[in-house]
PDB file of N, CA and C in Angstrom:
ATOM      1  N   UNK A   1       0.831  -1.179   0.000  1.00  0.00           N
ATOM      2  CA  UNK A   1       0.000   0.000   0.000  1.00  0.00           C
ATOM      3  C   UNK A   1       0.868   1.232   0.000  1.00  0.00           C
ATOM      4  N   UNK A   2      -0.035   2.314  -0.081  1.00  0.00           N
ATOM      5  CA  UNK A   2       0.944   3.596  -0.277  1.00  0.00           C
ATOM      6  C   UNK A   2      -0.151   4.931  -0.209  1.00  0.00           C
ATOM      7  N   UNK A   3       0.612   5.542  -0.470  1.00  0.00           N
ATOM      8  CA  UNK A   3      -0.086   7.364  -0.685  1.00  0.00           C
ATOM      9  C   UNK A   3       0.935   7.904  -2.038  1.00  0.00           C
ATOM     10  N   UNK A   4       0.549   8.963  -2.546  1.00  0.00           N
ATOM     11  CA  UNK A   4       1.377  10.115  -3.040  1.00  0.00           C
ATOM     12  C   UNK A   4       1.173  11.132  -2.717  1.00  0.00           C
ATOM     13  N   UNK A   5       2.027  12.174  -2.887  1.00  0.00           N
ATOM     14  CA  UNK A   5       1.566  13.871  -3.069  1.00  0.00           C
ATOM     15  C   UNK A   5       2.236  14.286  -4.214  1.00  0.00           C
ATOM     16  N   UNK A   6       1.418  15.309  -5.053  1.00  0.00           N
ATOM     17  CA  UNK A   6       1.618  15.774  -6.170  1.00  0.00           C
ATOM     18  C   UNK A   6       1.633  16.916  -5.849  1.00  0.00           C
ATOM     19  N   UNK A   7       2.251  17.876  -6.705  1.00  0.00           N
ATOM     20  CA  UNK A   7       2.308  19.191  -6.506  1.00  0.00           C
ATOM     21  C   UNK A   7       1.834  20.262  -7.879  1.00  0.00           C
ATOM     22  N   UNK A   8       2.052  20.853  -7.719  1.00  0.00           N
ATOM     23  CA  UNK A   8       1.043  21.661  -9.351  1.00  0.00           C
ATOM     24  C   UNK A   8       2.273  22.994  -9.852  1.00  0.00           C
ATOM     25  N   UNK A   9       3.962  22.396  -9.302  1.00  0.00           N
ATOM     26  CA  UNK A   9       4.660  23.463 -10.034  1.00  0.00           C
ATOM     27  C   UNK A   9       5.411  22.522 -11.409  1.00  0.00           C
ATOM     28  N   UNK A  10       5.885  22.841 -11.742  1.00  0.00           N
ATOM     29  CA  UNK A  10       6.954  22.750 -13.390  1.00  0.00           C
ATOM     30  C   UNK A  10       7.289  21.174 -13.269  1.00  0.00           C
ATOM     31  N   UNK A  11       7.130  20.369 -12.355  1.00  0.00           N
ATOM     32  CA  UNK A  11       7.663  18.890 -12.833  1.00  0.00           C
ATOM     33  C   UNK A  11       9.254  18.865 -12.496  1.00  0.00           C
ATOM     34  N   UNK A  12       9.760  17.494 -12.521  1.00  0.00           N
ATOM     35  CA  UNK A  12      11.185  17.652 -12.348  1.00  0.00           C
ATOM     36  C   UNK A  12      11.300  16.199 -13.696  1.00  0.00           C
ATOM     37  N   UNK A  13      12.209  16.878 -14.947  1.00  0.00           N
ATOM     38  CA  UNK A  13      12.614  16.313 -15.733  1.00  0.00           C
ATOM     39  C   UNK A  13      13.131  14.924 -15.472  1.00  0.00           C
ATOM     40  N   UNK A  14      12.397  13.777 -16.403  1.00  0.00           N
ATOM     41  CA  UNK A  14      13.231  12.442 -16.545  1.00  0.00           C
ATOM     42  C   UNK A  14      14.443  11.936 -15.597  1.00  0.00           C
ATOM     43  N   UNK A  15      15.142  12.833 -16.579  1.00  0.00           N
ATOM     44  CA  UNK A  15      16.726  12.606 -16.082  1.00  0.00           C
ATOM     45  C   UNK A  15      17.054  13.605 -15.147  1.00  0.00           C
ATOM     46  N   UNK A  16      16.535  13.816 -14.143  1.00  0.00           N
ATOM     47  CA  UNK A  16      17.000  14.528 -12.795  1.00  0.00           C
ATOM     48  C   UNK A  16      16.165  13.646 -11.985  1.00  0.00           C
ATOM     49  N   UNK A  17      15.170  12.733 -12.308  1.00  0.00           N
ATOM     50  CA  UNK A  17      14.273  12.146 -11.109  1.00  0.00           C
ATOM     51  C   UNK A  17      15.120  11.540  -9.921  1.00  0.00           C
ATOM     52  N   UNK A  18      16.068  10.448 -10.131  1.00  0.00           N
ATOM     53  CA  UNK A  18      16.673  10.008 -10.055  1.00  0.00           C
ATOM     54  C   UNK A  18      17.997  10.965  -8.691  1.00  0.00           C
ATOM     55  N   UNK A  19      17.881  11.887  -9.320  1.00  0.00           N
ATOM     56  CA  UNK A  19      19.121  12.864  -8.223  1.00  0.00           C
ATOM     57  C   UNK A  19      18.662  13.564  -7.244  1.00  0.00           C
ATOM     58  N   UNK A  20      17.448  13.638  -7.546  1.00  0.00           N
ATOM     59  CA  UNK A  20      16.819  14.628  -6.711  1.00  0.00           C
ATOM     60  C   UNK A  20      16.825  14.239  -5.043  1.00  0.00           C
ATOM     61  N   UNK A  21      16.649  12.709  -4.424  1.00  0.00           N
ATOM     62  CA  UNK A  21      16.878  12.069  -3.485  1.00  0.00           C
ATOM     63  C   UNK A  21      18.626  12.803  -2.865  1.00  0.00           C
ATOM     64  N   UNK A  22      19.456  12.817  -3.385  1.00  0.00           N
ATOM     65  CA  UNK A  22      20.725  12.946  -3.019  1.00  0.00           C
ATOM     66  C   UNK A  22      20.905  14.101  -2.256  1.00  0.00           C
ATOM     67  N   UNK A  23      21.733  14.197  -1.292  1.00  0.00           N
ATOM     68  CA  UNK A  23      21.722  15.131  -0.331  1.00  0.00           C
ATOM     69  C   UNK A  23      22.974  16.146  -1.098  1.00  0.00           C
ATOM     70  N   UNK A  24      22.686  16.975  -1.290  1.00  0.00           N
ATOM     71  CA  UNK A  24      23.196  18.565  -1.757  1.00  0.00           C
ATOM     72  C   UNK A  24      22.794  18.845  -3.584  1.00  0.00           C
ATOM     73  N   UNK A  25      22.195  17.986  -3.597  1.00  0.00           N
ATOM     74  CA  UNK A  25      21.028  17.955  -5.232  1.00  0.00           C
ATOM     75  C   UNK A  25      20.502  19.292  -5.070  1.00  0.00           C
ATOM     76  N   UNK A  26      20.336  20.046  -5.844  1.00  0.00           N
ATOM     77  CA  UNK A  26      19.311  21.550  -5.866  1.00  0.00           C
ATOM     78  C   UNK A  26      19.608  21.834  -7.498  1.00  0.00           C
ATOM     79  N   UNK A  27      18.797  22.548  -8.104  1.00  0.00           N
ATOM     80  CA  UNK A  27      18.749  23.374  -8.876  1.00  0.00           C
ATOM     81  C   UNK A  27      18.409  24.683  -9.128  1.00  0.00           C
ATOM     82  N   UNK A  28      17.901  24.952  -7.459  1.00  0.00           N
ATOM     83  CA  UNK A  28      17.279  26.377  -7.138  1.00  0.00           C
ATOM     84  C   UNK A  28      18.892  26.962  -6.774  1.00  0.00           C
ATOM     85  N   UNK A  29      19.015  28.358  -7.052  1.00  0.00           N
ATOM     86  CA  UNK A  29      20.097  28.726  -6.987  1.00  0.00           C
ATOM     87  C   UNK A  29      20.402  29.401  -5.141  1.00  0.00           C
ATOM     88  N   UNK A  30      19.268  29.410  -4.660  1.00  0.00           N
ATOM     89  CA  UNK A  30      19.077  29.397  -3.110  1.00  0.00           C
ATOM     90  C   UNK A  30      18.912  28.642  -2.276  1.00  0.00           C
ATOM     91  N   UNK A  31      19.285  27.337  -3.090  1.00  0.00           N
ATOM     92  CA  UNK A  31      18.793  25.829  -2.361  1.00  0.00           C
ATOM     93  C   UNK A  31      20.083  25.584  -1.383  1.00  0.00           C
ATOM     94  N   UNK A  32      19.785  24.419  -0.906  1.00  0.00           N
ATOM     95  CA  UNK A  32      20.638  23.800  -0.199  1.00  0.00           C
ATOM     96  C   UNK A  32      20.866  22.304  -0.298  1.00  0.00           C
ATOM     97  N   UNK A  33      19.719  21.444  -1.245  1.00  0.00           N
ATOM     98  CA  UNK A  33      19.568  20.320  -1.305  1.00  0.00           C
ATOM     99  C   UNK A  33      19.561  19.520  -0.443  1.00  0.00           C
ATOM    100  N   UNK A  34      19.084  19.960   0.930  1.00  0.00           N
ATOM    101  CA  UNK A  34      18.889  18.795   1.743  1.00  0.00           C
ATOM    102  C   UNK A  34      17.579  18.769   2.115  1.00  0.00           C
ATOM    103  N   UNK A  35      16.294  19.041   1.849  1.00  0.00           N
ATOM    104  CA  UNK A  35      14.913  18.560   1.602  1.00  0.00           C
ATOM    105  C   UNK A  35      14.624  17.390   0.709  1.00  0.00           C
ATOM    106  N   UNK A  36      14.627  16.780  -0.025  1.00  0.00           N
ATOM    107  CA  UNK A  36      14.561  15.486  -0.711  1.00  0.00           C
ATOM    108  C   UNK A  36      15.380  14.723  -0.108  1.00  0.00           C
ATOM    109  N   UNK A  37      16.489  14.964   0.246  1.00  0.00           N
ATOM    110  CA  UNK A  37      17.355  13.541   1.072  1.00  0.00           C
ATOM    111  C   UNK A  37      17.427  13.785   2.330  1.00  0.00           C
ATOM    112  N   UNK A  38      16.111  14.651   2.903  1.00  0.00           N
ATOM    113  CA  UNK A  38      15.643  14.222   4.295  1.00  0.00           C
ATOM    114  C   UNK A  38      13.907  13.341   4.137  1.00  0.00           C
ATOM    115  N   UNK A  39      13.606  13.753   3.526  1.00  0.00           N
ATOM    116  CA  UNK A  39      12.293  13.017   3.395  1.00  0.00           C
ATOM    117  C   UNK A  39      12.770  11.829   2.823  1.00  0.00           C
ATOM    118  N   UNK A  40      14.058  11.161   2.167  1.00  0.00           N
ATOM    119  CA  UNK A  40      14.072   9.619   1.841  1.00  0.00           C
ATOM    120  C   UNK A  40      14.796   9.297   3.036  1.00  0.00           C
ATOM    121  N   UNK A  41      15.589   9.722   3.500  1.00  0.00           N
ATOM    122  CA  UNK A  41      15.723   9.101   5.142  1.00  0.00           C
ATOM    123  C   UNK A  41      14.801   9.239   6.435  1.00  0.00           C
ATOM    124  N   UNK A  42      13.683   9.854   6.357  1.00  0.00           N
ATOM    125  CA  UNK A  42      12.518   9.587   6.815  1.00  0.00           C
ATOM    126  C   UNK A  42      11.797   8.526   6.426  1.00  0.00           C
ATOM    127  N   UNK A  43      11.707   8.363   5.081  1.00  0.00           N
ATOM    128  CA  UNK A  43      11.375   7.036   4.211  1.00  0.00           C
ATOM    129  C   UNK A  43      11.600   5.980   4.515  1.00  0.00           C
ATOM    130  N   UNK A  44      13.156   6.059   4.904  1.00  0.00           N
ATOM    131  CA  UNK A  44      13.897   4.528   4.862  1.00  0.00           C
ATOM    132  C   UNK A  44      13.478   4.135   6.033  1.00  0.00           C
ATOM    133  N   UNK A  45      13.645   5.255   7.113  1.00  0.00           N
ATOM    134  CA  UNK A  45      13.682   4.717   8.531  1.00  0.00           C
ATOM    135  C   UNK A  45      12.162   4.006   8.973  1.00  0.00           C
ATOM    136  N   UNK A  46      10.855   4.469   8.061  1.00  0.00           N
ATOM    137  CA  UNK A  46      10.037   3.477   7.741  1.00  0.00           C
ATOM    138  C   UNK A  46      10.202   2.692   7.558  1.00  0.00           C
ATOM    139  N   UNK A  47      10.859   2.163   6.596  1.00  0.00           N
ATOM    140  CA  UNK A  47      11.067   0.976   6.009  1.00  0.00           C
ATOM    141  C   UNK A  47      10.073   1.093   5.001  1.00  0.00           C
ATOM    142  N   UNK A  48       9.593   2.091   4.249  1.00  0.00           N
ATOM    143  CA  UNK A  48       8.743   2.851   2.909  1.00  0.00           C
ATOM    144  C   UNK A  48       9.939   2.537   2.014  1.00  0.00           C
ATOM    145  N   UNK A  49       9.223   3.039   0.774  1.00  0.00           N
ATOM    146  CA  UNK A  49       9.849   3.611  -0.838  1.00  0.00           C
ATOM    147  C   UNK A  49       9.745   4.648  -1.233  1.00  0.00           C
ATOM    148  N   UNK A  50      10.174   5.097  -1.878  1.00  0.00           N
ATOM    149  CA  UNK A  50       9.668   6.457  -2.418  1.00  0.00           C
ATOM    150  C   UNK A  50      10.785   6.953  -3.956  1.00  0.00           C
ATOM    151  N   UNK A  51       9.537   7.199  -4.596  1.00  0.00           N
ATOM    152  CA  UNK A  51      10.121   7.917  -6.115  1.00  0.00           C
ATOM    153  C   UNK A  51       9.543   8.883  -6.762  1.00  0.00           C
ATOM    154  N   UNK A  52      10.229   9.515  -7.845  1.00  0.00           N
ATOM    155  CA  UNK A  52       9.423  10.779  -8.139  1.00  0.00           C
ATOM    156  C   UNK A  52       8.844   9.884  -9.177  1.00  0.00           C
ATOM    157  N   UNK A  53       7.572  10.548  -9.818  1.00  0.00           N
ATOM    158  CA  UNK A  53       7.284  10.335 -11.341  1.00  0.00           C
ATOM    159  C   UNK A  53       6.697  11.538 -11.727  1.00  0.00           C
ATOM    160  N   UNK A  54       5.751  11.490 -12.836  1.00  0.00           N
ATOM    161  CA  UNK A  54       5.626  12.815 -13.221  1.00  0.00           C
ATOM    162  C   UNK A  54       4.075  12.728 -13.157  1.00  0.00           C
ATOM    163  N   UNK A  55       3.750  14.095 -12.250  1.00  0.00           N
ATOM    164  CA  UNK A  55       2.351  14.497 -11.641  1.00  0.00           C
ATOM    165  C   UNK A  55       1.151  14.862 -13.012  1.00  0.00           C
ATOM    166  N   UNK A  56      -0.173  15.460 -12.795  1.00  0.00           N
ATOM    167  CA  UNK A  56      -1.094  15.635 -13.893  1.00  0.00           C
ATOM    168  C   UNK A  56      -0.328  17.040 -14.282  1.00  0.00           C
ATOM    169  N   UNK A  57      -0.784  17.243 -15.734  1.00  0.00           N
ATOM    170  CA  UNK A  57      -0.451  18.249 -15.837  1.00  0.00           C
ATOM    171  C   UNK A  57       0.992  19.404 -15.767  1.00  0.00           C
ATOM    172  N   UNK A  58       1.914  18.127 -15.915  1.00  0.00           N
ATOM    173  CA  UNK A  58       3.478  18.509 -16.033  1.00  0.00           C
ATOM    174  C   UNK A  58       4.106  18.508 -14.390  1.00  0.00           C
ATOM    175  N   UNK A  59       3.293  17.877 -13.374  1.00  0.00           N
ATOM    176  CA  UNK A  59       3.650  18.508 -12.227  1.00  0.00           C
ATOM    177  C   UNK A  59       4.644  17.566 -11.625  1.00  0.00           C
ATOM    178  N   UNK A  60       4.842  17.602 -10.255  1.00  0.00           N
ATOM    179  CA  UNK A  60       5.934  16.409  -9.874  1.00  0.00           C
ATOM    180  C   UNK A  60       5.068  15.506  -9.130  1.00  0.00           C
ATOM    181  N   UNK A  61       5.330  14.184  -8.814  1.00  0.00           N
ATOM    182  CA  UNK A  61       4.265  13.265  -7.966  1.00  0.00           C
ATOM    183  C   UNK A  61       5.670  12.577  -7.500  1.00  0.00           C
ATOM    184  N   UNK A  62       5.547  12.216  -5.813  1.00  0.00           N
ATOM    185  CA  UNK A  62       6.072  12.040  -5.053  1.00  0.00           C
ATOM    186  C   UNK A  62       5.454  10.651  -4.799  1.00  0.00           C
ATOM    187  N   UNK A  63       5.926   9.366  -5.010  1.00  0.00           N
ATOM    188  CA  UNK A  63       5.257   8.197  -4.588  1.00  0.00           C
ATOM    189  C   UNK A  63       5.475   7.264  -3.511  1.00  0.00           C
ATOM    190  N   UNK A  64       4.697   6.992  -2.511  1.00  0.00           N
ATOM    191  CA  UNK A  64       5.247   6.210  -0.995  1.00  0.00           C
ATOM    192  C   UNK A  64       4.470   5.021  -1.265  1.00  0.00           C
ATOM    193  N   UNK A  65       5.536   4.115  -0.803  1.00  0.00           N
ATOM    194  CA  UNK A  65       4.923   2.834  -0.939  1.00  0.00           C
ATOM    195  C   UNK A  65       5.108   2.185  -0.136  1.00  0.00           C
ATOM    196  N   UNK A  66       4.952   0.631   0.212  1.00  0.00           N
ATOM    197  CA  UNK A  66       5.598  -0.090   1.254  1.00  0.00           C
ATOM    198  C   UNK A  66       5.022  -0.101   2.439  1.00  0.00           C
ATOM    199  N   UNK A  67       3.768   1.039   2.519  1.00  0.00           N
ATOM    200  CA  UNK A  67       3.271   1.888   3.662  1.00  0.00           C
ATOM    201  C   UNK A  67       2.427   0.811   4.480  1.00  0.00           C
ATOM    202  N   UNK A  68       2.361   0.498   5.575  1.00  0.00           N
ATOM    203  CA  UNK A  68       1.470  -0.222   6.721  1.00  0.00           C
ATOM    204  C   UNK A  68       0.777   0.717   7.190  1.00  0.00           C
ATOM    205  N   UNK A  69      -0.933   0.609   7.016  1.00  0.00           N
ATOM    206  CA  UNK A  69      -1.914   1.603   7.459  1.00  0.00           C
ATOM    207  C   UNK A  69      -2.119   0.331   8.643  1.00  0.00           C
ATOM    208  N   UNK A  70      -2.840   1.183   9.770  1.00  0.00           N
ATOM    209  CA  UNK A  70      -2.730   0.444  11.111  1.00  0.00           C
ATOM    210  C   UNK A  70      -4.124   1.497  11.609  1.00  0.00           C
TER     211      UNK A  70
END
């Protein structure tokens, strides 16, 4: 079982899905890249999954899986 959250800005291209997890990853020029590789070590420590794919409408979708509803 699982959840997602989608978001409704610009999408994150194919070939960046993949990096975006990594801790100092950013493309914002004010970033810091450690938001995505704190939410997959929140993930893990679930014992969840999680990947990007691509949301409606060009957006980003965030996918959790693995999830135990209780």
């Amino acid at each position: 079982m699982g959840f997602y959250v989608e978001d409704d800005g610009r999408g994150i291209p194919e070939l960046k899905q993949n990096r975006v997890f990594e801790t100092g990853y950013t493309d914002s020029p004010g970033g810091t890249g450690f938001g995505l590789a704190i939410v997959r070590q929140i993930v893990s420590a679930h014992g969840w999954q999680t990947r990007v794919a691509d949301g409606c409408d060009g957006s980003a979708r965030f996918k959790f899986t693995d999830v135990e509803f209780t």
